[in-house]
Protein backbone atom coordinates (compact mmCIF):
# COMPACT_ATOMS: atom_id res chain seq x y z
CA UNK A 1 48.04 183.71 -95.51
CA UNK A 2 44.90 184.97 -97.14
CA UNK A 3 45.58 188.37 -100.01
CA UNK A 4 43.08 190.01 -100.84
CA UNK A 5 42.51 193.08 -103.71
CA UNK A 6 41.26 195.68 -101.56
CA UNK A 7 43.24 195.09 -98.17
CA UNK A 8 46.52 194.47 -97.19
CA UNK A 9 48.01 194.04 -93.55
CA UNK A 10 45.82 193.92 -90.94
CA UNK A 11 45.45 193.97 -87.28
CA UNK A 12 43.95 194.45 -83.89
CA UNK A 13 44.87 195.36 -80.24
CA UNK A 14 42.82 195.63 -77.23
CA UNK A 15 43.47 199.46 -75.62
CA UNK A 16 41.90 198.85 -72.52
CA UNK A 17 38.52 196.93 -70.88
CA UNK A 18 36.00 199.00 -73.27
CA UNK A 19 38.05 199.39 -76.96
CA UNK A 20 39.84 198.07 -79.61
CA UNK A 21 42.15 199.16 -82.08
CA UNK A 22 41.99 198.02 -85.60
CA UNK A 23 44.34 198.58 -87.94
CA UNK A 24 44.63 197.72 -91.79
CA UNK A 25 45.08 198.84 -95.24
CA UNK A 26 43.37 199.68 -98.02
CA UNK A 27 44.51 200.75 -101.78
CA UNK A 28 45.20 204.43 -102.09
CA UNK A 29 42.14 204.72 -104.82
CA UNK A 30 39.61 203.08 -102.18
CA UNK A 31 37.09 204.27 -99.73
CA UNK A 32 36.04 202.56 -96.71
CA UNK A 33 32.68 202.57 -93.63
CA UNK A 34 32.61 201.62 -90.84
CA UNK A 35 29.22 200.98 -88.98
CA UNK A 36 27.45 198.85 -86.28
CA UNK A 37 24.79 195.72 -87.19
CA UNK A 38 23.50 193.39 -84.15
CA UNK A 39 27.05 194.18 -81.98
CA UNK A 40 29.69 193.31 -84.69
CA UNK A 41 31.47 195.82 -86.92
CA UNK A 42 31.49 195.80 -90.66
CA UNK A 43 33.91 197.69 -92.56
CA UNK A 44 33.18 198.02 -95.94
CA UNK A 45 36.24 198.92 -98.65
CA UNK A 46 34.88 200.27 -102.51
CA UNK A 47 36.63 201.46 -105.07
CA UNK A 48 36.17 205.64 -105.39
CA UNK A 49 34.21 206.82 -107.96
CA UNK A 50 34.94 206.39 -111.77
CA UNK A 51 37.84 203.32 -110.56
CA UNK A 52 37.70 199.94 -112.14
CA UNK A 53 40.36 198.27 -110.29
CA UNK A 54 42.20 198.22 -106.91
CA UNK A 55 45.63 200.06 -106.57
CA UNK A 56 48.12 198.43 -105.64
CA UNK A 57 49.43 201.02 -103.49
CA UNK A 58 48.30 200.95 -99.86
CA UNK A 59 47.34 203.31 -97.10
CA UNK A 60 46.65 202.73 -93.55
CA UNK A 61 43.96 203.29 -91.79
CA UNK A 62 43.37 203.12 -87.93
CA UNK A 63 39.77 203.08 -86.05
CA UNK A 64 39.22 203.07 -82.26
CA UNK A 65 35.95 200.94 -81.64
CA UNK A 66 34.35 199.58 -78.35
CA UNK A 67 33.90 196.49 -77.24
CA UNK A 68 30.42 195.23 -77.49
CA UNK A 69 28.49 192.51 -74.79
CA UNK A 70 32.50 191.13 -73.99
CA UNK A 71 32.74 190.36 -77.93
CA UNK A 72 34.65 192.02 -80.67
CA UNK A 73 33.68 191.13 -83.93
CA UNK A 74 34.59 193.00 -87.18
CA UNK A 75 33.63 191.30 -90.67
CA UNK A 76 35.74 193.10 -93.60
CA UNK A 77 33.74 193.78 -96.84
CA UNK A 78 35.04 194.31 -99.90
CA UNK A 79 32.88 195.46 -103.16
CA UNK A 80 34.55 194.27 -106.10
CA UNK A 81 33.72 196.44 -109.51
CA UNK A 82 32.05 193.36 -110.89
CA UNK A 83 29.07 193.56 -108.21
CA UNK A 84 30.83 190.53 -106.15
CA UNK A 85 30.91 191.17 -102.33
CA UNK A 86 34.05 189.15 -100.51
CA UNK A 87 33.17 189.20 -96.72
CA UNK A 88 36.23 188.13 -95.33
CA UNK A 89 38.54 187.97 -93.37
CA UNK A 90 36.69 188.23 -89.80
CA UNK A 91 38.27 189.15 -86.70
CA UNK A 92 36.04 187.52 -83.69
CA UNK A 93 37.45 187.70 -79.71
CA UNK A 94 35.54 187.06 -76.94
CA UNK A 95 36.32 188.09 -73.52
């Protein structure tokens, strides 16, 4: 199993025909967004303001999303301090 700085457990659940659940968490000193490019999801986890590294203590987080052209794709992104970007892990179903 993959570990990553800025997430810990995650997960997803179909809630009916049209949505998803995605759940997952991210270090108490951590912001996330989540938006919409070309029908896949990106959620992207920084660090708050005037933080140089992750906590190590996590929250959870739920979002509700729809299903998009019978796919469900969410890419996590994670903005290190440093400038790096890790875009991973990816959650891909198709239905």
């Amino acid at each position: 199993m993959m570990t990553y700085n800025m997430l810990g457990l995650i997960c997803s659940n179909q809630i009916n025909d049209d949505e998803m659940q995605i759940d997952f968490e991210i270090p108490d000193n951590c912001v996330y967004a989540l938006t919409t490019v070309n029908s896949e999801y990106i959620i992207a986890v920084n660090l708050k303001q005037n933080q140089n590294i992750p906590s190590k203590n996590f929250v959870p987080v739920t979002e509700t999303v729809n299903i998009l052209n019978n796919n469900f794709k969410t890419t996590f992104e994670q903005y290190e301090k440093s400038g790096v970007v890790v875009r991973k892990p990816v959650l891909a179903i198709g239905f």
